[in-house]
C-alpha atoms as a PDB file:
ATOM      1  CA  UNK A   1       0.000   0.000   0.000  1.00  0.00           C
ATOM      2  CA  UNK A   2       2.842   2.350   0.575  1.00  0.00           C
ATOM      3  CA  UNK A   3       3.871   2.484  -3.051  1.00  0.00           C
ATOM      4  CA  UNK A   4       0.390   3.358  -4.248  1.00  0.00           C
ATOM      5  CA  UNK A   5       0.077   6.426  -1.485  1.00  0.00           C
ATOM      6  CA  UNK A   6       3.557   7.287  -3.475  1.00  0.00           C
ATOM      7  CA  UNK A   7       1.886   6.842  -6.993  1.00  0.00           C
ATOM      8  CA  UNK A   8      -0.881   8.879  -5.609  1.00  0.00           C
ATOM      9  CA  UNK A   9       1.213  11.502  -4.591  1.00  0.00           C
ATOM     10  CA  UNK A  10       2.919  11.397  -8.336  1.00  0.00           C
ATOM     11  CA  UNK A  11      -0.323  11.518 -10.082  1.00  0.00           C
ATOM     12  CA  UNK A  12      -1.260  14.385  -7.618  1.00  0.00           C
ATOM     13  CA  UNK A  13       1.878  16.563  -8.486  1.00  0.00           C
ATOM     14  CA  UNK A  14       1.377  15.654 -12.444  1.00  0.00           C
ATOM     15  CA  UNK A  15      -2.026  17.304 -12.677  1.00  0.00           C
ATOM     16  CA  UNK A  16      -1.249  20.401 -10.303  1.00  0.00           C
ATOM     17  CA  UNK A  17       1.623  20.794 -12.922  1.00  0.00           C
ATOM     18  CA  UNK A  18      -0.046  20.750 -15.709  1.00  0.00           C
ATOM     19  CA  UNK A  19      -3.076  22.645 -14.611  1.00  0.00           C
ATOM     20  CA  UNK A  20      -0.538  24.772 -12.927  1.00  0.00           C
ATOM     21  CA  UNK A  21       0.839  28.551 -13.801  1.00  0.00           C
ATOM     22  CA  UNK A  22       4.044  26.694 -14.385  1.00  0.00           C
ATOM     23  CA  UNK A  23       4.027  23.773 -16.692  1.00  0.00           C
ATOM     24  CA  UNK A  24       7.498  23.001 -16.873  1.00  0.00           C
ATOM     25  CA  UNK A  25       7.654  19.505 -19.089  1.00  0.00           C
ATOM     26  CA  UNK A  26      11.110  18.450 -17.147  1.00  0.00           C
ATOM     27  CA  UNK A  27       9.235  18.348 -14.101  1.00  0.00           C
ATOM     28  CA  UNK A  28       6.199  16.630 -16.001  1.00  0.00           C
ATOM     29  CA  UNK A  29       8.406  14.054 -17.792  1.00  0.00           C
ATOM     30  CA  UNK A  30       9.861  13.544 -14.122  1.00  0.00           C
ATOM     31  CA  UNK A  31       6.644  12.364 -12.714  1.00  0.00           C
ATOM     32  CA  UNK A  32       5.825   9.903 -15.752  1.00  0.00           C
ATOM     33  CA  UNK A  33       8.951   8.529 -15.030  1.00  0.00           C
ATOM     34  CA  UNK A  34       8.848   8.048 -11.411  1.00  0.00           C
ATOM     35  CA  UNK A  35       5.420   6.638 -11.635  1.00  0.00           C
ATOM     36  CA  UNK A  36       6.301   3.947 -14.138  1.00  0.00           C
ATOM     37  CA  UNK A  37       8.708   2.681 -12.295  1.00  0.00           C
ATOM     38  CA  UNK A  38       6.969   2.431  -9.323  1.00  0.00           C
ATOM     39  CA  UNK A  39       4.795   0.902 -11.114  1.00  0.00           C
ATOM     40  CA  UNK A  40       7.721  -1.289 -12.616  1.00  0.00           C
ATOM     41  CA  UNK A  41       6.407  -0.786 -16.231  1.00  0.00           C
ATOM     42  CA  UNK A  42       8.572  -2.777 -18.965  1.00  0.00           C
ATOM     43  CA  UNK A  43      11.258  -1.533 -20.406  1.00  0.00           C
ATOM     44  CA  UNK A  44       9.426  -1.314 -23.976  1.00  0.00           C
ATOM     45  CA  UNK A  45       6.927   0.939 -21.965  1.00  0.00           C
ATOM     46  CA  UNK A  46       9.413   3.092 -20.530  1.00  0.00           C
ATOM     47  CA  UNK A  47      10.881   3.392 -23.324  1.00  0.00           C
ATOM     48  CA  UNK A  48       7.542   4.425 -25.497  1.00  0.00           C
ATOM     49  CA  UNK A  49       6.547   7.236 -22.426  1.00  0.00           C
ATOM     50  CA  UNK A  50      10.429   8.523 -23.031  1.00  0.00           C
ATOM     51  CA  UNK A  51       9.560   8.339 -26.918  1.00  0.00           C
ATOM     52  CA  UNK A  52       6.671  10.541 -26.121  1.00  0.00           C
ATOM     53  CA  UNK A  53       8.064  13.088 -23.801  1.00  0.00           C
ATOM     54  CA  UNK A  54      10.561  13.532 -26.284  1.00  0.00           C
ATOM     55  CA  UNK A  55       8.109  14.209 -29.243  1.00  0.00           C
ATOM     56  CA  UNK A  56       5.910  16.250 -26.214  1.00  0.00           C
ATOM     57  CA  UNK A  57       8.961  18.808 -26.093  1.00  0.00           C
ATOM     58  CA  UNK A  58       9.763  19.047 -29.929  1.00  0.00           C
ATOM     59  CA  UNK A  59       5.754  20.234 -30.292  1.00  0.00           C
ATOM     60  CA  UNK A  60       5.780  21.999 -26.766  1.00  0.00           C
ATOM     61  CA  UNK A  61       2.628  20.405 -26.371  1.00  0.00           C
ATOM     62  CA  UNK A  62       1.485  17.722 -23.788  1.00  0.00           C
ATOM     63  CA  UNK A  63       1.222  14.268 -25.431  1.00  0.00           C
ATOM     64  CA  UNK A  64      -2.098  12.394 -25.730  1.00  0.00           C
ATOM     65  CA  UNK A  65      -0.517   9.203 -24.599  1.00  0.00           C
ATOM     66  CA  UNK A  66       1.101  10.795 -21.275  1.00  0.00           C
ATOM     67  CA  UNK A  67      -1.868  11.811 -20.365  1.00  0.00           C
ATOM     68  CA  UNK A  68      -4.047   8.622 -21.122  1.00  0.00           C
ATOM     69  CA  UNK A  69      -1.200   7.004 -18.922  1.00  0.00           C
ATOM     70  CA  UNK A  70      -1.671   9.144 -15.858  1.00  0.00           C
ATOM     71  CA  UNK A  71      -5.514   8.777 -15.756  1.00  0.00           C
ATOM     72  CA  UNK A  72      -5.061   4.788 -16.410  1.00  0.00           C
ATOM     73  CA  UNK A  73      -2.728   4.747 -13.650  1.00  0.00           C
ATOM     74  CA  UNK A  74      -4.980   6.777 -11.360  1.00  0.00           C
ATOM     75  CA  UNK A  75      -7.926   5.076 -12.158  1.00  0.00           C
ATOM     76  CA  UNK A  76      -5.988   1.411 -10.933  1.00  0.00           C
ATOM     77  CA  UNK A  77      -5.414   2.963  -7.453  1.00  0.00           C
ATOM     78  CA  UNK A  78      -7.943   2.565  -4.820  1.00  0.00           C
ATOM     79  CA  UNK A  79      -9.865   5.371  -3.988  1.00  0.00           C
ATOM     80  CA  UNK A  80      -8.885   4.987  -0.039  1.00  0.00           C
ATOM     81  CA  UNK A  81      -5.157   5.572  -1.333  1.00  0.00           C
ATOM     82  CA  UNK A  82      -6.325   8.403  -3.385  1.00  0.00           C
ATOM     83  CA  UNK A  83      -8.174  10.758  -0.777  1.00  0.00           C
ATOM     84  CA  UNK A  84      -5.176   9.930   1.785  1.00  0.00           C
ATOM     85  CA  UNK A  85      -2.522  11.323  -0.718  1.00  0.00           C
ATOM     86  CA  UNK A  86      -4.874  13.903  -1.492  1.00  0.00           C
ATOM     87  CA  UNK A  87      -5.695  14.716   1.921  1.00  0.00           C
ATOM     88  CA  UNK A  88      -9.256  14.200   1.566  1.00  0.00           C
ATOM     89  CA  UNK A  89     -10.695  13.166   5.635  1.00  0.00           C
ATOM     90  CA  UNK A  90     -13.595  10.769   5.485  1.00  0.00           C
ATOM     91  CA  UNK A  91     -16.725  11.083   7.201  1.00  0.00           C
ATOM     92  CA  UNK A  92     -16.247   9.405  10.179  1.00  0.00           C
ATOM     93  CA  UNK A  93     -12.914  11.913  10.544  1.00  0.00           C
ATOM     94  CA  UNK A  94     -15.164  14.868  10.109  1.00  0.00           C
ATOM     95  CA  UNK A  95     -18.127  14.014  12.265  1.00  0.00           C
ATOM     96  CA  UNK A  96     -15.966  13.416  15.337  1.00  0.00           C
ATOM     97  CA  UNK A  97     -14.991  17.059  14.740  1.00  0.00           C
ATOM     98  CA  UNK A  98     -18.881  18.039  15.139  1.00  0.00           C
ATOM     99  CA  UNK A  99     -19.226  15.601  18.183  1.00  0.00           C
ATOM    100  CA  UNK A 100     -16.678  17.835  19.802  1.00  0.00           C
ATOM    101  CA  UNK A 101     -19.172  20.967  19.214  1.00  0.00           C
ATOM    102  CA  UNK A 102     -21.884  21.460  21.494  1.00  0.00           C
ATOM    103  CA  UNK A 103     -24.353  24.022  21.457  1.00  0.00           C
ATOM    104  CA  UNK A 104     -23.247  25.997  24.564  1.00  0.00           C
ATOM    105  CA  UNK A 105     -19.770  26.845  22.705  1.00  0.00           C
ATOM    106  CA  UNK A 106     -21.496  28.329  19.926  1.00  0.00           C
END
């Protein structure tokens, strides 16, 4: 479970990246590549997500395939994993913050 928090956490930086003010493609192409192989991808798929970041920074444009490989990978992870490296609290997290509350503090 502790590599898929990590994945998480890779997918996570990805899309603030490239939704971000600063969409630098090193740091982009850093995250593909971290995620594959903690994801131990081939080498022939390595290789082909390389092939692509290399064509993404010849067109300065994001590559279709990079992205369709980010949202497969985040789609495999459980969604537990997700809202942890997200930082999303479940419900039973937030209601023992309003059990805390009564209505002579308010």
């Amino acid at each position: 479970m502790g590599g898929e928090v990590f994945q998480a956490q890779i997918i996570r930086n990805f899309f603030e990246t490239i939704t971000g003010t600063d969409r630098n493609l090193t740091r982009i192409s850093m995250c593909v590549i971290s995620l594959a192989k903690l994801r131990m991808e081939s080498p022939e798929k390595i290789s082909a997500l390389l092939d692509q970041i290399k064509k993404s920074k010849q067109q300065r444009e994001l590559s279709i395939d990079i992205l369709d490989y980010m949202c497969d990978a985040a789609i495999e992870l459980e969604l537990n994993v997700v809202q942890t490296a997200f930082g999303v609290k479940t419900i039973g997290e937030v209601m023992q913050d309003f059990n805390g509350i009564s209505l002579d503090t308010l």
